[in-house]
N, C-alpha and C. Protein backbone atom coordinates (compact mmCIF):
# COMPACT_ATOMS: atom_id res chain seq x y z
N UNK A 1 23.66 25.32 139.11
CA UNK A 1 23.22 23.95 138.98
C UNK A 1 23.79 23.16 140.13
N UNK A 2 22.99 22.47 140.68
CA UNK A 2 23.27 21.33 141.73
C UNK A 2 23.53 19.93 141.73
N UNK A 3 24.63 19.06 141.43
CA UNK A 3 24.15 17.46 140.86
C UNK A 3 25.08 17.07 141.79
N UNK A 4 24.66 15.75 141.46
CA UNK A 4 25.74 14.68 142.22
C UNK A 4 26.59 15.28 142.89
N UNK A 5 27.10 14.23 143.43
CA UNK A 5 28.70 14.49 144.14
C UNK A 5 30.12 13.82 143.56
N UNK A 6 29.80 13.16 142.19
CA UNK A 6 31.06 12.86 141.74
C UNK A 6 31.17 13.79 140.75
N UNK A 7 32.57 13.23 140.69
CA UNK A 7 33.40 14.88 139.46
C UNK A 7 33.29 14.66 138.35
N UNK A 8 31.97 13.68 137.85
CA UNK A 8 31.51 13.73 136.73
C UNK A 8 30.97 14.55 135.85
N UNK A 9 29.41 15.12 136.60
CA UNK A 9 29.13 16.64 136.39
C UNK A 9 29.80 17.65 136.33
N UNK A 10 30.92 17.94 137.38
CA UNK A 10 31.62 18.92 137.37
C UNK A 10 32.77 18.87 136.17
N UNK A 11 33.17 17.99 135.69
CA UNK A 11 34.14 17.56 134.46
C UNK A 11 33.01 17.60 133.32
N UNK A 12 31.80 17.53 132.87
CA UNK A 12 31.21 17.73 132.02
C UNK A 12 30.88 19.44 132.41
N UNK A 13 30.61 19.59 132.94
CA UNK A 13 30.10 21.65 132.99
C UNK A 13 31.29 22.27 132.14
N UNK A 14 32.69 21.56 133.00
CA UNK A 14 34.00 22.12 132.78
C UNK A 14 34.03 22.19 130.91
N UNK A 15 33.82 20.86 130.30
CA UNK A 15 34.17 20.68 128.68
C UNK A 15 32.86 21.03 128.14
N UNK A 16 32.27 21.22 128.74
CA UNK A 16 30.89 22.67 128.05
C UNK A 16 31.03 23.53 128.14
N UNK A 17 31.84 24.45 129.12
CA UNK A 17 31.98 25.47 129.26
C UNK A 17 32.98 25.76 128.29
N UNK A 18 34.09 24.81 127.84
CA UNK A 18 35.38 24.95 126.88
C UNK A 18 34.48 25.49 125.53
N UNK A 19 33.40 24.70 125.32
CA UNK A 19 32.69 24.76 124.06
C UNK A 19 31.91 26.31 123.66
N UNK A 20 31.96 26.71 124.92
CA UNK A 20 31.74 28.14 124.66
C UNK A 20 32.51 29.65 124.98
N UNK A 21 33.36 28.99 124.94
CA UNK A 21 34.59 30.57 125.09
C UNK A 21 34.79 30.66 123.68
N UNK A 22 35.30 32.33 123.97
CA UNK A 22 35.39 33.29 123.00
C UNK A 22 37.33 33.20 123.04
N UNK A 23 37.61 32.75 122.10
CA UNK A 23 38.64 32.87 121.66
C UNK A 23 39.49 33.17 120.62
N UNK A 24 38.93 33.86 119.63
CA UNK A 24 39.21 34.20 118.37
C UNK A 24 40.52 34.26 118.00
N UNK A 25 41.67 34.71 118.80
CA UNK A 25 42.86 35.20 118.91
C UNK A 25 43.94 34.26 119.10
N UNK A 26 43.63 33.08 120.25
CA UNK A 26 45.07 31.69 120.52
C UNK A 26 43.92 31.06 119.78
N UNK A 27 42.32 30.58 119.59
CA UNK A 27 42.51 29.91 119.16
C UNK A 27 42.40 28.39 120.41
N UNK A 28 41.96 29.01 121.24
CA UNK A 28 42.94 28.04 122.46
C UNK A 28 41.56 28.33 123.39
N UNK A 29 40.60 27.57 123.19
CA UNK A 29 39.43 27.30 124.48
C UNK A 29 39.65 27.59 125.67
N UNK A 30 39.15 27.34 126.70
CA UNK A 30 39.60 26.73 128.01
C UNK A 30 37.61 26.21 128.96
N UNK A 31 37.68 25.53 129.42
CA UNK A 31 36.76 26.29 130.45
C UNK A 31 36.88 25.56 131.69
N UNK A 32 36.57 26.02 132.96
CA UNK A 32 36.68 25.40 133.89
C UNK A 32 35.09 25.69 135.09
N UNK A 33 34.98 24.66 135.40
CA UNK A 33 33.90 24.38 136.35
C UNK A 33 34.30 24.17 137.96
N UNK A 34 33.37 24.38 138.67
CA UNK A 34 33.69 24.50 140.27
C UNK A 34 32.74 24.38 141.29
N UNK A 35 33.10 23.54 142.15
CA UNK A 35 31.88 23.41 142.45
C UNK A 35 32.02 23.85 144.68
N UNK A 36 30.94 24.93 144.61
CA UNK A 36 30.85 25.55 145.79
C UNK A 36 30.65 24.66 147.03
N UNK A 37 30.84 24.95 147.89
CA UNK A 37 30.49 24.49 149.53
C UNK A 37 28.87 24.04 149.57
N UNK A 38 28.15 25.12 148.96
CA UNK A 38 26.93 24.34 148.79
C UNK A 38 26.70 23.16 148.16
N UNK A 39 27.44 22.90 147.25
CA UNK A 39 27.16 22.11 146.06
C UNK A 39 27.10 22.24 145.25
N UNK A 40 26.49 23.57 144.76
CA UNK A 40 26.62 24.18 143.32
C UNK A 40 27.66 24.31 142.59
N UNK A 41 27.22 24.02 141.37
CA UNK A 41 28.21 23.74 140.45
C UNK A 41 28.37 25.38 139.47
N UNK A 42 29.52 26.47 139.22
CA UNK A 42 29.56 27.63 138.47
C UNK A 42 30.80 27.12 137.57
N UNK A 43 29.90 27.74 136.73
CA UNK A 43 31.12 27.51 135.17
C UNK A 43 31.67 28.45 134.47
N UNK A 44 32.56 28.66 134.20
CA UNK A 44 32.31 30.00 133.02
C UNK A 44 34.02 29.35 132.23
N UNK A 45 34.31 30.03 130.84
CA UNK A 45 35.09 30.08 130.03
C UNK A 45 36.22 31.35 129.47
N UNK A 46 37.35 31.19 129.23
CA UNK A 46 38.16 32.14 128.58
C UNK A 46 37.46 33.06 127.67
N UNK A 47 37.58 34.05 127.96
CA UNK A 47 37.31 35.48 127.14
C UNK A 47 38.05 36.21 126.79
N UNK A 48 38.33 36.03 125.38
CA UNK A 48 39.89 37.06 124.87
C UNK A 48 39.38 38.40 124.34
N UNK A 49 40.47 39.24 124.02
CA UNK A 49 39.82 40.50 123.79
C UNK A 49 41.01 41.23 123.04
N UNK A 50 41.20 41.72 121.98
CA UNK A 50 42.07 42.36 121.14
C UNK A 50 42.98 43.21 121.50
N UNK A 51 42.40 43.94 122.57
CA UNK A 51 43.71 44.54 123.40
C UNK A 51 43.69 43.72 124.75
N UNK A 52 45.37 43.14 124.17
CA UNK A 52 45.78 42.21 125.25
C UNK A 52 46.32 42.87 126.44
N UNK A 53 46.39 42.36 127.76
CA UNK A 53 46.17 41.49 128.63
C UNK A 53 44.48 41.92 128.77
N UNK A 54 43.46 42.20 128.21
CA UNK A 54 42.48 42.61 128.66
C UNK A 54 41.22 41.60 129.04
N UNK A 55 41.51 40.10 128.62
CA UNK A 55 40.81 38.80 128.46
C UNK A 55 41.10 38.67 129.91
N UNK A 56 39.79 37.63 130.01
CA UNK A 56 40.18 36.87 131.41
C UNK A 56 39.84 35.33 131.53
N UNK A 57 40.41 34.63 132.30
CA UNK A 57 40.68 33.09 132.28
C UNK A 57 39.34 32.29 132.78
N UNK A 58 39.28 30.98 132.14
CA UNK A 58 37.62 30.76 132.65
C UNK A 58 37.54 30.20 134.11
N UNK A 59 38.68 30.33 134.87
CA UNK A 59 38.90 29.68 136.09
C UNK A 59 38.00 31.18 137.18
N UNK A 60 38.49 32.38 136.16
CA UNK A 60 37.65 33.66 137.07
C UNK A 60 36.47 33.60 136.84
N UNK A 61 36.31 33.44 135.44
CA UNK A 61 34.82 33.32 135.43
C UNK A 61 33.83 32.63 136.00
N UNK A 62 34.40 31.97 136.53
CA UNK A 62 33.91 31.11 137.29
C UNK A 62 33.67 30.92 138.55
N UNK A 63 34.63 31.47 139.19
CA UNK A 63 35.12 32.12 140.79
C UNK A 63 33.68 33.20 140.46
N UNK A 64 34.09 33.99 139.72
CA UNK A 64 32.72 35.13 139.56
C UNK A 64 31.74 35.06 139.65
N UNK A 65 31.18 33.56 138.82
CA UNK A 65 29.76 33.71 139.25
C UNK A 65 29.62 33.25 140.65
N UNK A 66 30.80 32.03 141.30
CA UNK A 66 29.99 32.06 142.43
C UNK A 66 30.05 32.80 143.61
N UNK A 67 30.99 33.82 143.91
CA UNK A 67 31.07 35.09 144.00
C UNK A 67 29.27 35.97 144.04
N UNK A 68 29.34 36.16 142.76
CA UNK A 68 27.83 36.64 142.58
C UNK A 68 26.64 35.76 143.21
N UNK A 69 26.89 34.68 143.06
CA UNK A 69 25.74 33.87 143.75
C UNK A 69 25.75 33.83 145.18
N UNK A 70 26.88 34.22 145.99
CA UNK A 70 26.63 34.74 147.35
C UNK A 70 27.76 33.46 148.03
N UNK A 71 28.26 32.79 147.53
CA UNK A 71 29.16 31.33 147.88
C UNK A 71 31.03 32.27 148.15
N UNK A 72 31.70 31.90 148.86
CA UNK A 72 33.04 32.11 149.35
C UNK A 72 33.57 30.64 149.42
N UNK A 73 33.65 29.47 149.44
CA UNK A 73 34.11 28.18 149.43
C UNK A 73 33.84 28.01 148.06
N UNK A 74 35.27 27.11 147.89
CA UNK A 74 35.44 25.84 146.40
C UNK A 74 35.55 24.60 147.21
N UNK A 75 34.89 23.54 146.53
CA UNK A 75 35.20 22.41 147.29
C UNK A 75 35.99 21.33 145.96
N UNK A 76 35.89 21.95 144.63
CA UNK A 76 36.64 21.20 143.90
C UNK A 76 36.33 21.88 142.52
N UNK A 77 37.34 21.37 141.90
CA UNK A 77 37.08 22.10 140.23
C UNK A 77 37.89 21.27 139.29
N UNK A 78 36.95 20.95 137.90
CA UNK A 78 37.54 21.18 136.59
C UNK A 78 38.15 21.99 135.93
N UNK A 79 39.11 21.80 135.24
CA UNK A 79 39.94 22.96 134.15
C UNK A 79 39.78 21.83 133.18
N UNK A 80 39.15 22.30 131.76
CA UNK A 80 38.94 21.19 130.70
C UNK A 80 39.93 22.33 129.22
N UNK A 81 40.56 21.33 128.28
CA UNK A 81 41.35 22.66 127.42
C UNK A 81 41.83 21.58 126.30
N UNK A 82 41.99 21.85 125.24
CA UNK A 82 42.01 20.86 124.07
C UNK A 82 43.40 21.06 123.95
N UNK A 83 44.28 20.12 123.17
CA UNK A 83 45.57 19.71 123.15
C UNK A 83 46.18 18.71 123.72
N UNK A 84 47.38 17.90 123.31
CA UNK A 84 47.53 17.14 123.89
C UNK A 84 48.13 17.23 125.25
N UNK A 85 48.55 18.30 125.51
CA UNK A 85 49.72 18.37 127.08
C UNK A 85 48.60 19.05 127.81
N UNK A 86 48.39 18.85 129.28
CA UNK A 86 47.67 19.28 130.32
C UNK A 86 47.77 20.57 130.27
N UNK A 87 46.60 21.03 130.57
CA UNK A 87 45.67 22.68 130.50
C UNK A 87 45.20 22.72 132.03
N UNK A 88 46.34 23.20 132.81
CA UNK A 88 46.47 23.55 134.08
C UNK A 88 46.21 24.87 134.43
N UNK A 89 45.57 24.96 135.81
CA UNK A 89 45.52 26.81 135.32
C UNK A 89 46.45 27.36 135.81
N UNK A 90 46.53 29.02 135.07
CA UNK A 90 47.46 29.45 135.50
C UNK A 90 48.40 30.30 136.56
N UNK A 91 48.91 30.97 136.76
CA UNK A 91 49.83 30.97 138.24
C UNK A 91 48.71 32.04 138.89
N UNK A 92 48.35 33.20 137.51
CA UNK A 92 46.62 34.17 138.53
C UNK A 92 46.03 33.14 138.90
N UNK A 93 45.24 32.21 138.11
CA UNK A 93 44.30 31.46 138.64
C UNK A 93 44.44 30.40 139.78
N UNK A 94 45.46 29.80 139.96
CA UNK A 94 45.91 29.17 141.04
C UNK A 94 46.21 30.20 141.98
N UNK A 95 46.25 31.05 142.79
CA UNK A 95 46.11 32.51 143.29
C UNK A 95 44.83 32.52 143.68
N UNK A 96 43.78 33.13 142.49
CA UNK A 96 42.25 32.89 142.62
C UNK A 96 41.90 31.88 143.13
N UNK A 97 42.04 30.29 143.02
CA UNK A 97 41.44 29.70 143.36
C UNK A 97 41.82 29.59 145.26
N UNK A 98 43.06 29.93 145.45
CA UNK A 98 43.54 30.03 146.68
C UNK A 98 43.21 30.68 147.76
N UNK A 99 42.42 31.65 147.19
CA UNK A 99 41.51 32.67 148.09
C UNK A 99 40.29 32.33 148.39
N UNK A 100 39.80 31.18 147.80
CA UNK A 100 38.53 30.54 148.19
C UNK A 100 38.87 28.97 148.74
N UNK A 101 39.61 28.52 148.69
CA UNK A 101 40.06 27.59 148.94
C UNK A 101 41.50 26.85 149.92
N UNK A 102 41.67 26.03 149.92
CA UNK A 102 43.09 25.57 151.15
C UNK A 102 43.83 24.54 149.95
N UNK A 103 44.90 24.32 150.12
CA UNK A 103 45.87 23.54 149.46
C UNK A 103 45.25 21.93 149.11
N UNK A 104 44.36 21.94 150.20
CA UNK A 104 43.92 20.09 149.75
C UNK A 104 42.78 20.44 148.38
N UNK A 105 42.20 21.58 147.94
CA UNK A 105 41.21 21.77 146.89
C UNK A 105 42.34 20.59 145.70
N UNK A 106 40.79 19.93 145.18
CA UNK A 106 40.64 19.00 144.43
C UNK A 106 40.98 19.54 143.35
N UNK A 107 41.38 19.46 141.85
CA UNK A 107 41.49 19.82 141.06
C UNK A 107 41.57 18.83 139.98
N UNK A 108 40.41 18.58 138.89
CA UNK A 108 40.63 17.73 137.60
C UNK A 108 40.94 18.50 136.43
N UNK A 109 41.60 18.19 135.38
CA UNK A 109 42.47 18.31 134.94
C UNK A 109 41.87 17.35 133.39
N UNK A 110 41.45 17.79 132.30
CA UNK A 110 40.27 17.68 131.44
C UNK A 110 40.61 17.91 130.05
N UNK A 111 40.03 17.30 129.14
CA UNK A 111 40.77 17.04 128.00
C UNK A 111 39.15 17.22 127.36
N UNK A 112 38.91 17.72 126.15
CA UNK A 112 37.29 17.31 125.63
C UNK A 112 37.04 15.82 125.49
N UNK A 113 37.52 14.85 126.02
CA UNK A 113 37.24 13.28 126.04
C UNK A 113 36.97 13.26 127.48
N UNK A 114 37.17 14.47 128.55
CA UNK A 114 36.90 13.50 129.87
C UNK A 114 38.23 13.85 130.96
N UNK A 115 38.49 13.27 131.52
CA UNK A 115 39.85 13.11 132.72
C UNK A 115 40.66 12.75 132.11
N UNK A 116 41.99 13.73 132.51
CA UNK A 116 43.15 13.02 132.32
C UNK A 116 43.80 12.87 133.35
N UNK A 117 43.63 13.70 134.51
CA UNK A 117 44.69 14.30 135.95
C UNK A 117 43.96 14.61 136.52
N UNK A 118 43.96 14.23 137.81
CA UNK A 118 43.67 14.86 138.83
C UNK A 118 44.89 15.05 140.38
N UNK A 119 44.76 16.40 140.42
CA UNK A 119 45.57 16.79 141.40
C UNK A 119 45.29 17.94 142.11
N UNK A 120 45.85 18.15 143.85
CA UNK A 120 45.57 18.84 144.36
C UNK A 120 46.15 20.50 144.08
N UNK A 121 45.68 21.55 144.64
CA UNK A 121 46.03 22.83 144.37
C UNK A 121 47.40 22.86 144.87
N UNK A 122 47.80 22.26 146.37
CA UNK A 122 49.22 22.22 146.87
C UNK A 122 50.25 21.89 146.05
N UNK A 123 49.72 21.17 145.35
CA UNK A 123 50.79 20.21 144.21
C UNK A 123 50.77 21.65 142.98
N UNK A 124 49.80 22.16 142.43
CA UNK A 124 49.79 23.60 141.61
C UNK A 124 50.80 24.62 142.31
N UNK A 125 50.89 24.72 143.85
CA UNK A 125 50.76 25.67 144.26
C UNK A 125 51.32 25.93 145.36
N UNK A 126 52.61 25.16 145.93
CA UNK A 126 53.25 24.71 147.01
C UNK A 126 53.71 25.77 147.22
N UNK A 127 53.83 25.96 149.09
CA UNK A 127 53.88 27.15 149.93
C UNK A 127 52.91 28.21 149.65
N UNK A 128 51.95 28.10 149.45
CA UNK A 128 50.87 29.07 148.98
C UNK A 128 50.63 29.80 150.07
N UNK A 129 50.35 31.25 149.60
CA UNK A 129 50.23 32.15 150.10
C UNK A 129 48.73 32.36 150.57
N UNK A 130 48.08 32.15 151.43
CA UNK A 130 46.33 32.70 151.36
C UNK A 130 46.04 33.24 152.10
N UNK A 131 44.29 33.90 152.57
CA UNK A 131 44.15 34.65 153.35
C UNK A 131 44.44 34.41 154.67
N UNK A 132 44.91 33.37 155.08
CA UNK A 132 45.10 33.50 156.30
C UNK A 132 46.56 33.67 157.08
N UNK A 133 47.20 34.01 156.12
CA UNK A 133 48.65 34.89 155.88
C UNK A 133 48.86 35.92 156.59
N UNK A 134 47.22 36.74 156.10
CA UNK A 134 47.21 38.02 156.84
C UNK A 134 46.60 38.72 158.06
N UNK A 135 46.22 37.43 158.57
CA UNK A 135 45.94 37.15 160.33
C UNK A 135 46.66 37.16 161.46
């Protein structure tokens, strides 16, 4: 999907995407939205799975599809997650998102009401390691 350019859309994909993860197990949603160099917007959600560590976070799922859709750039992303304390992603996914992205990537920070935070990946993710490490 392609919309706008404010992180409106992309913060609504993000708390739709929460609405559809499989979580049977925490109990504990997540989903996060992202939106490519093109513009396109890929979403996907937490997928748990009974033999643990075998789930994966909706920040990949998401990287994945746009991955599959042929895109290598993030130009910004939602993480949306119910509770009251911030649903940041986590130290894999800040990693993942680092390999498509540079320290200034945008990052909102999402509650099922909307925004709560917004902050950059550097601030997630200071001294980050990325591909161009290995140049």
């Amino acid at each position: 999907m392609t919309e706008g350019e404010g992180p409106e859309d992309l913060i609504a994909a993000a708390i739709a995407a929460m609405d559809k993860a499989y979580a049977p197990y925490s109990q504990f949603p997540v989903g996060a939205a992202l939106r490519g160099a093109s513009g396109t917007i890929y979403s996907g959600c937490n997928v748990e799975n009974a033999a643990y560590p075998q789930g994966w976070c909706a920040e990949v799922s998401a990287i994945s599809a746009m991955v599959m859709a042929g895109e290598d750039r993030i130009r910004e992303v939602a993480v949306a997650g119910k509770g009251e304390a911030l649903v940041t992603p986590c130290g894999g996914c800040r990693q993942g998102l680092r390999e498509f992205a540079g320290e200034d990537l945008v990052i909102h920070i999402c509650g099922p009401e909307g925004l709560r935070r917004t902050v950059t990946l550097g601030e997630l993710l200071p001294l980050s390691f990325g591909p161009e490490n290995l140049t």
